[in-house]
Each structure stands twice: as C-alpha cells, then as structure tokens.
Protein backbone atom coordinates (compact mmCIF):
# COMPACT_ATOMS: atom_id res chain seq x y z
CA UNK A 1 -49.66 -20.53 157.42
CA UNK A 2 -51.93 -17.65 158.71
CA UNK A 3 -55.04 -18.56 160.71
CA UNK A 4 -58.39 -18.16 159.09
CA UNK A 5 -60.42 -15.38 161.34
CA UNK A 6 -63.61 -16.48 163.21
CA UNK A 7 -66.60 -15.92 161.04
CA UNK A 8 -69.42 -13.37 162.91
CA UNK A 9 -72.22 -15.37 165.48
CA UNK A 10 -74.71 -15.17 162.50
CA UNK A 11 -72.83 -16.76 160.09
CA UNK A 12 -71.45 -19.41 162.58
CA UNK A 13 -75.45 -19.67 163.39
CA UNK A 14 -76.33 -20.41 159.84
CA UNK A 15 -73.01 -23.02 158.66
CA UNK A 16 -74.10 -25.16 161.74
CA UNK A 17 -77.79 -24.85 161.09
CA UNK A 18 -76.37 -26.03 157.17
CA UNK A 19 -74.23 -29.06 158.96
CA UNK A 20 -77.44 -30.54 160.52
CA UNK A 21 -79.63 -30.34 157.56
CA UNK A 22 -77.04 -32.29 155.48
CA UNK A 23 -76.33 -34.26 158.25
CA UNK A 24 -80.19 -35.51 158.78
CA UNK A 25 -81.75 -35.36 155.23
CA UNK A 26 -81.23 -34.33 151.51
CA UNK A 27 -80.84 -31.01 151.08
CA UNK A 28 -81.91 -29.57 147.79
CA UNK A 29 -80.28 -26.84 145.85
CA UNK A 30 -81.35 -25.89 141.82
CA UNK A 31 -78.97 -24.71 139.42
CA UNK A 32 -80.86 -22.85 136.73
CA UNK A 33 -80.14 -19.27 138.57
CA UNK A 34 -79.41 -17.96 135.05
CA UNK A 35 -82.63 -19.62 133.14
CA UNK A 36 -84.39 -17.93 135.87
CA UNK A 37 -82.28 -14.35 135.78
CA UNK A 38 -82.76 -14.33 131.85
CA UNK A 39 -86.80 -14.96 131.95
CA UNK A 40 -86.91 -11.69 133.99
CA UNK A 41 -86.11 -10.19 130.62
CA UNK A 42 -83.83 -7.73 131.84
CA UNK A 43 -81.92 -4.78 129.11
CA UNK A 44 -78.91 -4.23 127.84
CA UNK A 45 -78.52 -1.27 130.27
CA UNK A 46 -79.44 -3.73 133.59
CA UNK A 47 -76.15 -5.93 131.99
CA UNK A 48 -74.28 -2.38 131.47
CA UNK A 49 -74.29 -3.76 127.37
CA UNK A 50 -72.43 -6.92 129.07
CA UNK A 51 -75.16 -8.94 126.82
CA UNK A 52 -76.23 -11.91 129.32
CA UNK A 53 -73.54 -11.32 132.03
CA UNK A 54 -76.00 -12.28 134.98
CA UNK A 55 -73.18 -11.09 137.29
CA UNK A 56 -73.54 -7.58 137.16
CA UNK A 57 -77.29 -7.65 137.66
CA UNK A 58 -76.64 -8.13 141.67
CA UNK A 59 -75.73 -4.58 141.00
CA UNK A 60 -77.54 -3.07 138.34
CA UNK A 61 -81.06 -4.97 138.98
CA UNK A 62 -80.42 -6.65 142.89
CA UNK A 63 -84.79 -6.61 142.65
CA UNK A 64 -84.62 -9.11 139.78
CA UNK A 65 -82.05 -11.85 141.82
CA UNK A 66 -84.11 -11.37 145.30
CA UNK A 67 -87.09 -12.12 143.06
CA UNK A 68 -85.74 -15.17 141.66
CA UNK A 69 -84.06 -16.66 145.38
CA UNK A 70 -87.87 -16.27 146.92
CA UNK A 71 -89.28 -18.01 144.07
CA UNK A 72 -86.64 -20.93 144.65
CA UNK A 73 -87.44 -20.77 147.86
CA UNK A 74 -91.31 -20.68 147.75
CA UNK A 75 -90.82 -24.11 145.78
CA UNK A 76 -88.73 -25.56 148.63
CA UNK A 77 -85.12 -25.56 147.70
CA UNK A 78 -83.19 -24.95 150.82
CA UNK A 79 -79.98 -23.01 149.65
C-alpha cells in the first residue's frame, strides 16, 4: 500500500488547529450551502444552463460562494 504524502505546513497548521477545536468544544458547521447559493439568484449562464447545479458556480460565479462562506462565518459557524 503506497504512503499518503505529507500535506504542506499550512494545511498541517490548520487540521491541528481543527483537532483542538473539536477536541475542547462544539464546533459548528451549517448545511444549507445550496439554500444560500440559490438566494443569490444566480442565471442560467452562471450554471452554464446546468439549471441549479451549485457546483459549477465555484467556477462560473466563485464571488457568489466567497459571499455566502463570509456570511456563515460572520454568524459564527467555524468550518
């Protein structure tokens, strides 16, 4: 079985920083990412006529999704 490779400092930095929050007190995460995406109203041409495929707009529309992450995290989820 091949070895996984060593994920980069940052990302070490951030799964450890992950391992103590859970470890010390609830951590809260919101599933309603496409309830949110959708309210943005986006077209047919941000879902490339892919009606309500929320996938493609990291692509097409990546100013809608950062939108939606800083409102989660404004309300204080943490991932």
């Amino acid at each position: 079985m091949a070895s996984l490779p060593n994920p980069p400092a940052d990302t070490q930095t951030r799964a450890d920083a992950l391992r103590e929050a859970l470890a010390t007190r609830v951590v809260v995460a919101d599933g309603a990412m496409g309830t949110m995406l959708q309210a943005q109203d986006p077209s047919m041409e941000d879902f490339q006529q892919l009606e309500g495929c929320n996938e493609v707009l990291n692509v097409t529309r990546p100013d809608i999704v950062a939108n939606v992450h800083r409102e989660y995290f404004a309300a204080g989820v943490d991932c």
